[in-house]
PDB file of N, CA and C in Angstrom:
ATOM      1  N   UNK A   1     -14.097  21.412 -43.614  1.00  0.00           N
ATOM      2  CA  UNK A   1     -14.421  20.376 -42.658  1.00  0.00           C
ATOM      3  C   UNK A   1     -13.567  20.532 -41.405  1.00  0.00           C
ATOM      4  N   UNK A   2     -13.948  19.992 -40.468  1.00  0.00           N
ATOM      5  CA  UNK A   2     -13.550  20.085 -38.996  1.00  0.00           C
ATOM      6  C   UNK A   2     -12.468  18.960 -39.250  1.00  0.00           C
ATOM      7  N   UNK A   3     -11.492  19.089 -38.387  1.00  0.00           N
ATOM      8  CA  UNK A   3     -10.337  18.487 -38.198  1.00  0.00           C
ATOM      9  C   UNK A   3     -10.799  17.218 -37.014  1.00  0.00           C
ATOM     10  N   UNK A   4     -10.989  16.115 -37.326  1.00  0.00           N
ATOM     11  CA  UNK A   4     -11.101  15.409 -35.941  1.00  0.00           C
ATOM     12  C   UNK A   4     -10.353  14.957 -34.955  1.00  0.00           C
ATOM     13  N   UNK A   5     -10.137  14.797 -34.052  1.00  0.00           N
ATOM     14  CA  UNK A   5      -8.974  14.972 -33.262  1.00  0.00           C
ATOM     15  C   UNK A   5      -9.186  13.591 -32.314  1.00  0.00           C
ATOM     16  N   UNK A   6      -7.878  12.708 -32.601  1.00  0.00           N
ATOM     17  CA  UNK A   6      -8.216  11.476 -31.923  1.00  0.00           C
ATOM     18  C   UNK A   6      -6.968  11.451 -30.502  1.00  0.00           C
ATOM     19  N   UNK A   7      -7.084  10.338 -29.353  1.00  0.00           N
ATOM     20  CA  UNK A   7      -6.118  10.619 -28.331  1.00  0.00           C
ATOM     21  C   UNK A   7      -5.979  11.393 -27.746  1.00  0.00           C
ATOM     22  N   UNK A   8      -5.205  10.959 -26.865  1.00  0.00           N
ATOM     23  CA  UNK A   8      -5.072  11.589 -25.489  1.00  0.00           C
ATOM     24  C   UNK A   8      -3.888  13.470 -25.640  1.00  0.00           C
ATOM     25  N   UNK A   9      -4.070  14.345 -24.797  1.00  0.00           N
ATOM     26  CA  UNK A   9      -3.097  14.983 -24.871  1.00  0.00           C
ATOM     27  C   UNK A   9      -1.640  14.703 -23.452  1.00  0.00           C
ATOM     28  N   UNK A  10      -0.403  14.767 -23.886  1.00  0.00           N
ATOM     29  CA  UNK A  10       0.344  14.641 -22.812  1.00  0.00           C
ATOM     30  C   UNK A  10      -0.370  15.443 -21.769  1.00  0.00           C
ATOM     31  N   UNK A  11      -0.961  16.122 -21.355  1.00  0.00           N
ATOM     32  CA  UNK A  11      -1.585  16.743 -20.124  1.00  0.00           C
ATOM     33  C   UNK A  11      -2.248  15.665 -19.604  1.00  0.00           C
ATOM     34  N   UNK A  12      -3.063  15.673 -20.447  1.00  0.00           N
ATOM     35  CA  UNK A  12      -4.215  14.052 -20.000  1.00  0.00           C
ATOM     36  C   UNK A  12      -3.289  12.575 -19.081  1.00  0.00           C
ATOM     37  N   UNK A  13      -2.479  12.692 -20.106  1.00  0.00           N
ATOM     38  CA  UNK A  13      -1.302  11.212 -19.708  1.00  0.00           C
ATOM     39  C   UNK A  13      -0.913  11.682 -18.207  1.00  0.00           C
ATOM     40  N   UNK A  14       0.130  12.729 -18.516  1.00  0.00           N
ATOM     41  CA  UNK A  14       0.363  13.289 -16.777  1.00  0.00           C
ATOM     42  C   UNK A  14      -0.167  12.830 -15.805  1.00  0.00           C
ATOM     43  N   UNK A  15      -1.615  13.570 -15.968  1.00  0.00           N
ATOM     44  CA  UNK A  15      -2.710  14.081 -14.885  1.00  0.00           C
ATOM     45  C   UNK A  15      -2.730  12.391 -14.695  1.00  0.00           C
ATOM     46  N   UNK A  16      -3.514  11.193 -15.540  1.00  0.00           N
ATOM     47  CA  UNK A  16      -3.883  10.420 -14.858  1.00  0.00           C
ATOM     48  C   UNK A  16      -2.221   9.742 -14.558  1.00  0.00           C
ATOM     49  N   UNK A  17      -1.651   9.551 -14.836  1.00  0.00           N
ATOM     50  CA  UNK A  17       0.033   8.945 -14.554  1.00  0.00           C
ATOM     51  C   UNK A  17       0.281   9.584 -12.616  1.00  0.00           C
ATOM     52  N   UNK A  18       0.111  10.637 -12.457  1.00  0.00           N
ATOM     53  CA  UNK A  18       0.284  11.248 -11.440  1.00  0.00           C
ATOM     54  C   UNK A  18      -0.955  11.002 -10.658  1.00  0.00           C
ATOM     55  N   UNK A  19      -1.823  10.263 -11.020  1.00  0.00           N
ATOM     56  CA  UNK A  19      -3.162  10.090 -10.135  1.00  0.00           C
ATOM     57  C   UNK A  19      -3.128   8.488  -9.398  1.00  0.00           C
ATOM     58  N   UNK A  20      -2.665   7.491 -10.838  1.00  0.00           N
ATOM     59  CA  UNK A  20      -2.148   6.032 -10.347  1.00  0.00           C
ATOM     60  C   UNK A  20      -1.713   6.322  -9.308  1.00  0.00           C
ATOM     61  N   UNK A  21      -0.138   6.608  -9.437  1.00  0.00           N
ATOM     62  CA  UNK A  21       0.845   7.060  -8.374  1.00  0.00           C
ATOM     63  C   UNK A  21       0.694   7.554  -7.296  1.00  0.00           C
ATOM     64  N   UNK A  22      -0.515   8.066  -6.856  1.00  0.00           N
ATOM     65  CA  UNK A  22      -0.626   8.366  -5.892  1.00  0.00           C
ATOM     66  C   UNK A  22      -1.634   7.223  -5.078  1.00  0.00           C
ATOM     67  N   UNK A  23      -2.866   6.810  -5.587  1.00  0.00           N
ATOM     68  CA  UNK A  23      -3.421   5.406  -5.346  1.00  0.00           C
ATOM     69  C   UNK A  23      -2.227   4.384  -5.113  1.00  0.00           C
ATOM     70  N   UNK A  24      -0.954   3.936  -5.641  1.00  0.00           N
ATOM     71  CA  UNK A  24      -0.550   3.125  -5.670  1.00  0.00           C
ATOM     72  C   UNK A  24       0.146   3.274  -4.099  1.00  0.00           C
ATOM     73  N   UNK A  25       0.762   4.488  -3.700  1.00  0.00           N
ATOM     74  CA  UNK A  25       1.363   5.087  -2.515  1.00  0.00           C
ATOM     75  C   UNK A  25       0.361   4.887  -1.678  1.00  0.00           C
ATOM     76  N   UNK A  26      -0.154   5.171  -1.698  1.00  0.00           N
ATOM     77  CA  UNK A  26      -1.553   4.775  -0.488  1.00  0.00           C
ATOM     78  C   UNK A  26      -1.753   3.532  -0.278  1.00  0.00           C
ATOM     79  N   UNK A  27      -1.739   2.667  -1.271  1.00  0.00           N
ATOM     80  CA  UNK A  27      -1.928   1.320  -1.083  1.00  0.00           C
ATOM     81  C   UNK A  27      -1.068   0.737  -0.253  1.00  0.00           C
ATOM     82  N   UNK A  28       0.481   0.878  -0.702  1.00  0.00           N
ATOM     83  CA  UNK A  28       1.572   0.690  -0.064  1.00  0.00           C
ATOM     84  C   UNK A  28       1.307   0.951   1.396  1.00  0.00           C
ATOM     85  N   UNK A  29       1.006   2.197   1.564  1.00  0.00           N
ATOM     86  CA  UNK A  29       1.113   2.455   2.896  1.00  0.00           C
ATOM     87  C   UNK A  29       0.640   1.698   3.918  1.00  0.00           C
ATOM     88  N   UNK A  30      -0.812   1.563   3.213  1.00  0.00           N
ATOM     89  CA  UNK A  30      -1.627   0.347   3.788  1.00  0.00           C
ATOM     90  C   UNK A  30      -1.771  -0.418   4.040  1.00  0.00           C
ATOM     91  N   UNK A  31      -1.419  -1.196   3.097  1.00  0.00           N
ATOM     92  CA  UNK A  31      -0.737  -2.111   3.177  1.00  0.00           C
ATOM     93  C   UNK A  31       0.579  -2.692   3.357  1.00  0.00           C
ATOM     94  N   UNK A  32       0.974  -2.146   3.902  1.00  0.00           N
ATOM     95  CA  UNK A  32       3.011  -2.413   4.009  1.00  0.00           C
ATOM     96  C   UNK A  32       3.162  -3.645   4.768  1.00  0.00           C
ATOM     97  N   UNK A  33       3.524  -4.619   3.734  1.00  0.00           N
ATOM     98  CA  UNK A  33       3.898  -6.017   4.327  1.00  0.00           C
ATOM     99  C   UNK A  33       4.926  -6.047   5.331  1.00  0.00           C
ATOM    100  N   UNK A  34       5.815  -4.983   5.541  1.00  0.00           N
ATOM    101  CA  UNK A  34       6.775  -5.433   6.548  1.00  0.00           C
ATOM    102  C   UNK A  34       6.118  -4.915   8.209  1.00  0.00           C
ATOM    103  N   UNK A  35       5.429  -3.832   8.283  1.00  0.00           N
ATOM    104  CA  UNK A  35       4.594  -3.656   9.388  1.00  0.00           C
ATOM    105  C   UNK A  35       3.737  -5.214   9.693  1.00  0.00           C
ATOM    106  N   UNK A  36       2.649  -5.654   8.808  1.00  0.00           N
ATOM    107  CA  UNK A  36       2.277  -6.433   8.764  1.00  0.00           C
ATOM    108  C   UNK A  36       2.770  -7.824   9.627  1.00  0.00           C
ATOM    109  N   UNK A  37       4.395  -8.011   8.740  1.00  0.00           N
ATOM    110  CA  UNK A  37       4.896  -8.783   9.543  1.00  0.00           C
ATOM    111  C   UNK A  37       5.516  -8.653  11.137  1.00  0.00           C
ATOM    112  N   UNK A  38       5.678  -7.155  11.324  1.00  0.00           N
ATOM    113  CA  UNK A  38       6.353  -7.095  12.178  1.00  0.00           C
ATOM    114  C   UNK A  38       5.390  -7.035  13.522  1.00  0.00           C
ATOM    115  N   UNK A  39       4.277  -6.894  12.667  1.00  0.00           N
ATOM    116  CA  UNK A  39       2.664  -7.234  13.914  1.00  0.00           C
ATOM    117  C   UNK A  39       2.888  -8.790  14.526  1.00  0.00           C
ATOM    118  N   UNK A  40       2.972  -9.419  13.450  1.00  0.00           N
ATOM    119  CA  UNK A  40       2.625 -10.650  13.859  1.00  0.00           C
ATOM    120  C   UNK A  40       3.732 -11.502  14.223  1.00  0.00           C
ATOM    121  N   UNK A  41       5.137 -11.073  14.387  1.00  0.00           N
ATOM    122  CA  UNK A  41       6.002 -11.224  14.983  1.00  0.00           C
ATOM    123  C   UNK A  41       5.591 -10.888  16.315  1.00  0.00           C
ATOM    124  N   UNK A  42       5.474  -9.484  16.736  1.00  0.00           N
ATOM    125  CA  UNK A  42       5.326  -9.428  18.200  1.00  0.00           C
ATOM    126  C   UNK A  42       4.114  -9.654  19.215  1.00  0.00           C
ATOM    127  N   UNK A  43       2.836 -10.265  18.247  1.00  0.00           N
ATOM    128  CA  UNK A  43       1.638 -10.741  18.842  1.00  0.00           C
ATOM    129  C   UNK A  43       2.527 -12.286  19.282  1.00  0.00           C
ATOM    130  N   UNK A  44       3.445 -13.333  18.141  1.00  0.00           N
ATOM    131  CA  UNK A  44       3.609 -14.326  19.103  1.00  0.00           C
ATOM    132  C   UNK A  44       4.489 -13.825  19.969  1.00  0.00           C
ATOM    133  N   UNK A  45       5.587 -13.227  20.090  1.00  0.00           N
ATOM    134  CA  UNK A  45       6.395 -12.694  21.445  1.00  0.00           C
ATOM    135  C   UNK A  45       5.289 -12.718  22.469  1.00  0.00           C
ATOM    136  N   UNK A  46       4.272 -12.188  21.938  1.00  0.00           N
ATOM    137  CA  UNK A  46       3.688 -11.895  23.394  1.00  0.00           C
ATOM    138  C   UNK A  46       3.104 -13.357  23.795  1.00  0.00           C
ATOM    139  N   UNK A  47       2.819 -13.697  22.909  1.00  0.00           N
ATOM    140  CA  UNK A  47       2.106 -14.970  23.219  1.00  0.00           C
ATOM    141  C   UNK A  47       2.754 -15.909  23.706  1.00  0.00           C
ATOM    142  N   UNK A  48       4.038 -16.022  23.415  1.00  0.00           N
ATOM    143  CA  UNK A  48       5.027 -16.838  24.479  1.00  0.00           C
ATOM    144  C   UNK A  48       5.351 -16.579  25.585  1.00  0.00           C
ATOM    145  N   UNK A  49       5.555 -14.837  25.488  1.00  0.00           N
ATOM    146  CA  UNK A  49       6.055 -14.402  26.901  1.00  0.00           C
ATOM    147  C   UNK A  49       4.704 -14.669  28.027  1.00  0.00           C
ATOM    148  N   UNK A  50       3.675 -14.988  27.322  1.00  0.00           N
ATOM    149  CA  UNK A  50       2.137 -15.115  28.393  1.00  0.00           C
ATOM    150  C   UNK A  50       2.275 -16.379  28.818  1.00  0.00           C
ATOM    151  N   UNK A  51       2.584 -17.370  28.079  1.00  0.00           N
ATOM    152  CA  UNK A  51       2.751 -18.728  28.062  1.00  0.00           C
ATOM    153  C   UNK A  51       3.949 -19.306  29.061  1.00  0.00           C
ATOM    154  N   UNK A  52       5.262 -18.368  28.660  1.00  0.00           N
ATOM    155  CA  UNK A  52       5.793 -18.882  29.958  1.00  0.00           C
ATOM    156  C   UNK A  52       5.870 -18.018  31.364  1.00  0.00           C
ATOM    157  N   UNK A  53       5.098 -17.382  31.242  1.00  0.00           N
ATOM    158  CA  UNK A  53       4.700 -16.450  32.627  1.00  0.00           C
ATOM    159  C   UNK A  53       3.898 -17.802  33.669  1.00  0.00           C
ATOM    160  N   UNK A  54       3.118 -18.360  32.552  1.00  0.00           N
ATOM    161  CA  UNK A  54       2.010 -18.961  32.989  1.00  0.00           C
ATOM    162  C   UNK A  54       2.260 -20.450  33.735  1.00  0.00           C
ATOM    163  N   UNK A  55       3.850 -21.142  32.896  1.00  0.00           N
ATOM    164  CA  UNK A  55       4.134 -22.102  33.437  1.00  0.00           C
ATOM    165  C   UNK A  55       5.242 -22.104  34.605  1.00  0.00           C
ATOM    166  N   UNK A  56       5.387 -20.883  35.122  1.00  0.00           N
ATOM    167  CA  UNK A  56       5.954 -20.799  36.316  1.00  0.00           C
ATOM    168  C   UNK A  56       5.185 -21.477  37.422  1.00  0.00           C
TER     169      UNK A  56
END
């Protein structure tokens, strides 16, 4: 009789372990909350600096 063979091989684990990891890096990138914030920090700068340009 044939041997049946159940699970994953550590190659298998690797490959997808090293595939997350790279989706997850991308995400990050993409999403990087501190860019994010640092957008919307300097959209109000600007928005003040327009504001008191304006009340001169």
């Amino acid at each position: 009789m044939a041997q049946i063979k159940r699970g994953f091989t550590i190659v298998e684990l690797i490959v997808v372990m090293a595939i997350v990891g790279l989706l997850v890096a991308f995400m990050f990138v993409a999403l990087n909350p501190t860019a994010r914030l640092e957008q919307a920090r300097d959209a109000i700068r600007q928005k003040d600096t327009i504001e008191s340009e304006v009340a001169r």
